[in-house]
Protein backbone atom coordinates (compact mmCIF):
# COMPACT_ATOMS: atom_id res chain seq x y z
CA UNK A 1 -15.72 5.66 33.13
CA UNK A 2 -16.23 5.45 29.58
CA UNK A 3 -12.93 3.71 26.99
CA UNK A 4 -12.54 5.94 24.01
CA UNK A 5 -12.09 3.98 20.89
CA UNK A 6 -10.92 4.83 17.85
CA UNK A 7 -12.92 5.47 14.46
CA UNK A 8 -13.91 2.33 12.43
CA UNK A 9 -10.53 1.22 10.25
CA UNK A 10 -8.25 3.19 12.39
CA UNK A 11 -5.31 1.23 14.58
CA UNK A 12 -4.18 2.69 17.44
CA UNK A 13 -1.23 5.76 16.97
CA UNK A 14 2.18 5.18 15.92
CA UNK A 15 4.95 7.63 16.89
CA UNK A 16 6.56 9.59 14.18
CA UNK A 17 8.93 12.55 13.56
CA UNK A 18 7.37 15.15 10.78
CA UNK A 19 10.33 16.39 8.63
CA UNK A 20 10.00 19.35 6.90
CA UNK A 21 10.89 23.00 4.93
CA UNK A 22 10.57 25.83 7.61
CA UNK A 23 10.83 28.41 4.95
CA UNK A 24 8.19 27.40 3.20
CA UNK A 25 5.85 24.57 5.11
CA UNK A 26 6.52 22.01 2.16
CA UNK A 27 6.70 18.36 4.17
CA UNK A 28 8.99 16.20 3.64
CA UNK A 29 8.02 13.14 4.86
CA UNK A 30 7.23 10.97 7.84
CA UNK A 31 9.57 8.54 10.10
CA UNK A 32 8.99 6.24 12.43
CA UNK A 33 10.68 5.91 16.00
CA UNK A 34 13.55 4.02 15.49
CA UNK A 35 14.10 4.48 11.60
CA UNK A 36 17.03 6.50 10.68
CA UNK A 37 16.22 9.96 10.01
CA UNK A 38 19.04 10.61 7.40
CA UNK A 39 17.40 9.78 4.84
CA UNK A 40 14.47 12.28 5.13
CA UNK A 41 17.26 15.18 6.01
CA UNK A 42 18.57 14.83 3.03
CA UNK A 43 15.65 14.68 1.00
CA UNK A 44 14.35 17.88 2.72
CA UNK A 45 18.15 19.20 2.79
CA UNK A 46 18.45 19.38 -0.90
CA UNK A 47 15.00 20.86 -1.31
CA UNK A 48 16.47 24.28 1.19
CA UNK A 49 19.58 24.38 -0.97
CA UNK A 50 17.64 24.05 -4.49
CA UNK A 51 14.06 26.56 -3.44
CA UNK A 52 15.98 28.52 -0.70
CA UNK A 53 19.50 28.85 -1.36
CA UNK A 54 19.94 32.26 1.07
CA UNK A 55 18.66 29.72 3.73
CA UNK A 56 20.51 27.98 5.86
CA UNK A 57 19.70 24.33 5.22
CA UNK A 58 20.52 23.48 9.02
CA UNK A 59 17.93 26.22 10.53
CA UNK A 60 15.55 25.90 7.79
CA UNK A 61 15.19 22.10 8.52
CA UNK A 62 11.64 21.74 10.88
CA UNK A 63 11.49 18.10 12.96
CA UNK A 64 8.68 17.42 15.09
CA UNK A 65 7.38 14.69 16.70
CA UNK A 66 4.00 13.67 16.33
CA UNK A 67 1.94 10.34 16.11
CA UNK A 68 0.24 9.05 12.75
CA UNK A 69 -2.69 7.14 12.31
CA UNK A 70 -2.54 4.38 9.64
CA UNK A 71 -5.18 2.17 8.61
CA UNK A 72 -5.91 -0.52 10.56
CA UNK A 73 -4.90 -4.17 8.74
CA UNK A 74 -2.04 -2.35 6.95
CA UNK A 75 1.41 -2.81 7.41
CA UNK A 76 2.58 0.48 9.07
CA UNK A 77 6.19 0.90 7.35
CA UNK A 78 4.88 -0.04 4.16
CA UNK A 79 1.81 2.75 4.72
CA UNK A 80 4.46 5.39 6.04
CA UNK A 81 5.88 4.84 2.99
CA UNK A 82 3.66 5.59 0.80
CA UNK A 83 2.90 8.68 2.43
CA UNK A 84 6.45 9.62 2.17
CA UNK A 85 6.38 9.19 -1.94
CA UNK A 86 3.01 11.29 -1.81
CA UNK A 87 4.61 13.89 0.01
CA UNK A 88 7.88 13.75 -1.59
CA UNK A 89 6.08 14.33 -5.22
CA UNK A 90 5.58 18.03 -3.34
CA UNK A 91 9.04 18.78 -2.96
């Protein structure tokens, strides 16, 4: 049996939660497993209340858990965020 390997530069996947706008699909961000999500709830929290105020911010708030990719010889909190202030610039 063949071992699949991953793409040139890629390091093997990291488990995140996705945190973003159901209302409209904006993201909010990325966290990793065992990094307080707070943080991101807010961020995402204020966007509902500001772009969606007939929303509620509680159902309008989309978590799911996924798995990211960074770049292999990166440090992985540093490179989630920096996605995160990408993203963020969005909301």
């Amino acid at each position: 049996m063949e071992s699949w390997q991953l793409p040139h530069g890629m390091r093997p996947a990291v488990q995140v939660t996705c945190v973003q706008c159901a209302a409209c699909g904006v993201m909010g961000g990325l966290v990793l497993d065992g990094q307080p999500l707070l943080p991101m709830l807010d961020q995402v929290g204020a966007h509902i209340r500001e772009h969606h105020p007939a929303e509620n911010a509680l159902d309008a708030l989309q978590l799911v858990r996924d798995v990211a990719y960074p770049p292999a010889g990166r440090d992985v909190t540093a490179w989630v965020s920096e996605y995160n202030e990408r993203a963020g610039r969005s909301l």
